[in-house]
Protein backbone atom coordinates (compact mmCIF):
# COMPACT_ATOMS: atom_id res chain seq x y z
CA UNK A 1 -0.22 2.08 -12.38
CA UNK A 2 1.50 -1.39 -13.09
CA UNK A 3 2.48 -3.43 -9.81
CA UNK A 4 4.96 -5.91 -9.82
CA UNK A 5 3.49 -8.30 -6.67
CA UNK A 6 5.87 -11.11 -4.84
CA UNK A 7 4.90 -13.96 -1.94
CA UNK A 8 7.66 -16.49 -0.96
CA UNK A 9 5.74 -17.44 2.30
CA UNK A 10 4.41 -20.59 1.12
CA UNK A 11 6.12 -23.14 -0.76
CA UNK A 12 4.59 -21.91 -4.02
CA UNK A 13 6.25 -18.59 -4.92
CA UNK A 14 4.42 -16.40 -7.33
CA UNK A 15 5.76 -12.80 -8.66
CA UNK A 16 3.14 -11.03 -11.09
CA UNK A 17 2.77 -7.87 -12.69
CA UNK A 18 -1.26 -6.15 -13.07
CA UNK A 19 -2.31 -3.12 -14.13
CA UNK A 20 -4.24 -0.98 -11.51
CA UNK A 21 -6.62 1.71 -12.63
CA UNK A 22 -9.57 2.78 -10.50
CA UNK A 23 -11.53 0.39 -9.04
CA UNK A 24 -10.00 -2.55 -11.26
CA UNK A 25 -6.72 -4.95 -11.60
CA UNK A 26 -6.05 -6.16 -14.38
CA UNK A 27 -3.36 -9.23 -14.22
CA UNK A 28 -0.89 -9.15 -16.83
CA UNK A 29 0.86 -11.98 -16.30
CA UNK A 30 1.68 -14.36 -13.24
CA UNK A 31 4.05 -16.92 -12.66
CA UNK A 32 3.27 -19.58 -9.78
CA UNK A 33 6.26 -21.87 -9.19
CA UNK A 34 6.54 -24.84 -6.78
CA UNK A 35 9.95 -23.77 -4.89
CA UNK A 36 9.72 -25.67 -1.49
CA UNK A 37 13.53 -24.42 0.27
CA UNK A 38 14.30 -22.74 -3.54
CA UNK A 39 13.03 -19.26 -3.21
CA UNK A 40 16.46 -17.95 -3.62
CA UNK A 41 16.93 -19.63 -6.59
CA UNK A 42 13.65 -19.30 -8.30
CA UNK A 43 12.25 -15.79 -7.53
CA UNK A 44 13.97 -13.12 -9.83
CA UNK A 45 13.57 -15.84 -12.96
CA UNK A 46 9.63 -15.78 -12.28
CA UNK A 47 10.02 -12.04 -11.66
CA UNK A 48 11.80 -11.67 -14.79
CA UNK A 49 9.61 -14.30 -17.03
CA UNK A 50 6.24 -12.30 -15.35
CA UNK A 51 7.74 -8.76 -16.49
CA UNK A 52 8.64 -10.24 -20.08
CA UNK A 53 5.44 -12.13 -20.53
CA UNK A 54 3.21 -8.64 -20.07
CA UNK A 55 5.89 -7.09 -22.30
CA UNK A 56 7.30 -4.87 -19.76
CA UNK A 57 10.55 -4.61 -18.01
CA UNK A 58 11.29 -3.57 -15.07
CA UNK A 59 11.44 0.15 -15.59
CA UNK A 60 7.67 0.02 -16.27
CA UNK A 61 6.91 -0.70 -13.10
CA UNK A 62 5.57 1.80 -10.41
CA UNK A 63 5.18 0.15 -7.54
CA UNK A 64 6.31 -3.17 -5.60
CA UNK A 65 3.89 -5.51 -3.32
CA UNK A 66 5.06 -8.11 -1.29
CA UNK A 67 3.51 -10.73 0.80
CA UNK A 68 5.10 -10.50 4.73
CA UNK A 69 3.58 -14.21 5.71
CA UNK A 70 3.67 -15.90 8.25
CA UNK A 71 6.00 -17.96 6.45
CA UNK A 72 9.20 -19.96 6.89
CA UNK A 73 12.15 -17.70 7.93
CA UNK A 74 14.15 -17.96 4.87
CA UNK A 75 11.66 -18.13 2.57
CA UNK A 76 10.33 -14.90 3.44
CA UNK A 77 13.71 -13.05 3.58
CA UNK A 78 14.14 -13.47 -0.55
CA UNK A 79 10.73 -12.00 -0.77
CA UNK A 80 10.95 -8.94 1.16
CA UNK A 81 15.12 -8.32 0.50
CA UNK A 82 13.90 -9.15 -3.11
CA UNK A 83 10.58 -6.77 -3.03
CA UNK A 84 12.66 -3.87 -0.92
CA UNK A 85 15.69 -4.11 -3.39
CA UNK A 86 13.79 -3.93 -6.56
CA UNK A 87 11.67 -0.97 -5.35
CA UNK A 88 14.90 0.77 -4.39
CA UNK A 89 16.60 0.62 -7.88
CA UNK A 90 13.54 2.42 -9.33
CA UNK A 91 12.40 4.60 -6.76
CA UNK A 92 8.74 3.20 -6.54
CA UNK A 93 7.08 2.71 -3.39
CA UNK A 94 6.86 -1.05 -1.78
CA UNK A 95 4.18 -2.07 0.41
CA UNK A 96 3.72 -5.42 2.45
CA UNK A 97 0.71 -7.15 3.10
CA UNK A 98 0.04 -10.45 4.86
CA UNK A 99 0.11 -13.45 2.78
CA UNK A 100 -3.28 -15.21 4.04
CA UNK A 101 -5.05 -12.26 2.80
CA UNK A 102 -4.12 -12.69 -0.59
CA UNK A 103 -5.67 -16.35 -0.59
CA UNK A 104 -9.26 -16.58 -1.62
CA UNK A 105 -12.15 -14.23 -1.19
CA UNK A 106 -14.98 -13.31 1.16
CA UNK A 107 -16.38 -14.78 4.61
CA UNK A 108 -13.29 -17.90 4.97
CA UNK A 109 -10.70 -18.61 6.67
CA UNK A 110 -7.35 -19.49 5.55
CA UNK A 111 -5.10 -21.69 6.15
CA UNK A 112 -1.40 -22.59 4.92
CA UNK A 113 1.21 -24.87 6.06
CA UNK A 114 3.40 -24.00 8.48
CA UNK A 115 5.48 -27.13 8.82
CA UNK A 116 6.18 -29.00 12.21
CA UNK A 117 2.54 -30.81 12.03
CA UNK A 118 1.01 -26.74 12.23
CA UNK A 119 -0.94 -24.71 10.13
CA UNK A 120 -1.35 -20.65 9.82
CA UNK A 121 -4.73 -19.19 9.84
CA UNK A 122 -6.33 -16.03 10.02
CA UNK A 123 -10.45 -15.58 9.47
CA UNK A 124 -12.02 -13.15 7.30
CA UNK A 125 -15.78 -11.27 7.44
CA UNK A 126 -18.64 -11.68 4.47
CA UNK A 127 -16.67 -8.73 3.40
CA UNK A 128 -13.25 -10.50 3.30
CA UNK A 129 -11.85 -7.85 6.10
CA UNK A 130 -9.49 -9.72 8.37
CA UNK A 131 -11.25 -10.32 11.72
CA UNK A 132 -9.01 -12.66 13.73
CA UNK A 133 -5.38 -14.29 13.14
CA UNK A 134 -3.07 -14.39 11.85
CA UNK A 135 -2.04 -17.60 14.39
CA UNK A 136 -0.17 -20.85 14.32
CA UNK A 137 -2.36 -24.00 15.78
CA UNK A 138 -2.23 -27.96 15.16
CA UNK A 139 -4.95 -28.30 12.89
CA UNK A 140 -6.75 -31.13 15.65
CA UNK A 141 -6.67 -28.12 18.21
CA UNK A 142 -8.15 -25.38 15.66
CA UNK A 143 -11.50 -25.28 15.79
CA UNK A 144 -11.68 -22.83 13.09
CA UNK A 145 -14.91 -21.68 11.33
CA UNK A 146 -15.92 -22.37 7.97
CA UNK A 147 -15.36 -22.32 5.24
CA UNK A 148 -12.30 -23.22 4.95
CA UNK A 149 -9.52 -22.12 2.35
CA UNK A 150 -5.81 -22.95 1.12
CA UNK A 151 -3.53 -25.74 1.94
CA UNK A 152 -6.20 -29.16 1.49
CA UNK A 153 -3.86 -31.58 2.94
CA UNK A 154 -5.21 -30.43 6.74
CA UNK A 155 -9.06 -31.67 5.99
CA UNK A 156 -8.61 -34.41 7.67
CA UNK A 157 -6.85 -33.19 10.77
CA UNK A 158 -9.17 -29.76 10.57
CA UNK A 159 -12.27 -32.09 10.52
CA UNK A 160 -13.56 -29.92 7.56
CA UNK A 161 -13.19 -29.61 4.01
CA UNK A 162 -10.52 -27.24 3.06
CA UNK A 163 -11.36 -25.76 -0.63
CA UNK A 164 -8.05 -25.81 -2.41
CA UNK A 165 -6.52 -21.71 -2.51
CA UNK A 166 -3.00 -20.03 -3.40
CA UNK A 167 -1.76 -16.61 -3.18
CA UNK A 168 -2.22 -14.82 -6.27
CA UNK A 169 -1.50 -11.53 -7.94
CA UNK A 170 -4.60 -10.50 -7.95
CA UNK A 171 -4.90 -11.09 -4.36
CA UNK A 172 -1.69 -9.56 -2.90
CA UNK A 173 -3.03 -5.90 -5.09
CA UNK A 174 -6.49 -6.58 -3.09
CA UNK A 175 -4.80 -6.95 0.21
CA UNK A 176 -2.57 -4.13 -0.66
CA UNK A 177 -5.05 -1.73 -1.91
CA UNK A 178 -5.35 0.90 0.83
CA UNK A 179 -1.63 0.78 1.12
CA UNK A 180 -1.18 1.60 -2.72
CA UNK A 181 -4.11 4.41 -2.75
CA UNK A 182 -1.59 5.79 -0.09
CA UNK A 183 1.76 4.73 -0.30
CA UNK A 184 3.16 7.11 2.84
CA UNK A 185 0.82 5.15 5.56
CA UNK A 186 2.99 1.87 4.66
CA UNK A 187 5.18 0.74 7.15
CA UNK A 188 8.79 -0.81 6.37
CA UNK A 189 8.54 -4.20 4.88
CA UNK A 190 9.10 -6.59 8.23
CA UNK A 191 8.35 -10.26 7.73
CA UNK A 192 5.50 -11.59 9.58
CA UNK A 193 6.99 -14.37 11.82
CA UNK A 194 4.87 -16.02 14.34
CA UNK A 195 7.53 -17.87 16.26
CA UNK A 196 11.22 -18.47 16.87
CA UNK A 197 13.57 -19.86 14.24
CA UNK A 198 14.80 -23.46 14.42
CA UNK A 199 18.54 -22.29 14.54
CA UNK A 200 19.36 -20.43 17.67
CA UNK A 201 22.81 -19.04 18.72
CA UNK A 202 24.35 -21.22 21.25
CA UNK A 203 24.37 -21.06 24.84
CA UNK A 204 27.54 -22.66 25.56
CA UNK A 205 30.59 -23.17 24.26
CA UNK A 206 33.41 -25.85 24.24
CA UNK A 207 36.72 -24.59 25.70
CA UNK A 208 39.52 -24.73 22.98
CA UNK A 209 42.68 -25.95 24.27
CA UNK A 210 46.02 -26.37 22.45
CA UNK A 211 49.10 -28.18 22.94
């Protein structure tokens, strides 16, 4: 089966496209772009320069992947709109999976930016299962177990070294494995937000008078 995969939760988007046959993934291509507040803009190019890259186009594809988060709110909207939309025109199952289990491998746990001085974590076993998290903490109030994966910027504030780690293709088809062995035990594609947005309706308004 060839997967197109997609993760706009951190501020390096990457859409691939791998081959899955039993047992194996084979990554075709991958494009990783720094997109900071441009997923809009970027994704479907990378989607489209992934597809042509493996020589494939879309119609090749039988099933979509897509990375929930925790993320930034926007950011993760393209992704999943983009992921939900693209499995829709060819009538191919998409799947979502949580972006920090698509970064490294193994006993670790991750951990990404999540912007206002906060990172997101989750922890993983010696078998790379998810055993705690996904959470939001300032990195100085963590005191998360080692070792320590993804965004290196935090060392200092983690107290730790933090071995530099992305999301990857490869990763998102690991995470998404059971989900693609059986496609009908995938829920919708929600994104994975762990707390309010910044922009909240207002609770009052001015009166509006005319003369």
């Amino acid at each position: 089966m060839l997967v197109l995969a997609l993760d706009t939760a951190t501020p390096t988007l990457v859409a691939g496209v791998a081959r899955r046959t039993a047992g194996a993934v084979e990554v075709l291509a991958e494009r990783a772009v720094p997109s900071g507040n441009r997923h809009a803009e970027l994704l479907v190019p990378a989607v489209r320069e992934a597809l042509a890259a493996a020589g494939l186009t879309l119609a090749d594809v039988g099933a979509v992947v897509a990375g929930l988060g925790p993320g930034p709110f926007t950011g993760l909207r393209v992704g999943v709109v983009t992921a939900a939309a693209l499995a829709d025109a060819r009538g191919v199952p998409a799947v979502g999976v949580c972006s920090l289990d698509a970064v490294g491998s193994g006993r670790r746990t991750v951990v990404t930016d999540a912007r206002r001085r906060e990172v997101y974590w989750a922890a993983y076993d010696d078998a790379g299962a998810r055993v705690d998290g996904p959470g939001v903490v300032r990195p100085e109030e963590a005191g998360l177990p080692g070792p320590l994966v993804g965004d290196p910027r935090f060392a200092d504030r983690l107290g730790a070294p933090v071995e530099p780690a992305e999301v990857t293709t490869a990763g998102l088809l690991r995470a998404a494995a059971p989900l693609l062995d059986d496609p009908s035990s995938a829920g919708p594609l929600v994104p994975l937000y762990l707390r309010r947005p910044d922009a909240v309706p207002p609770t009052s308004f001015k009166p509006v008078t005319t003369t």
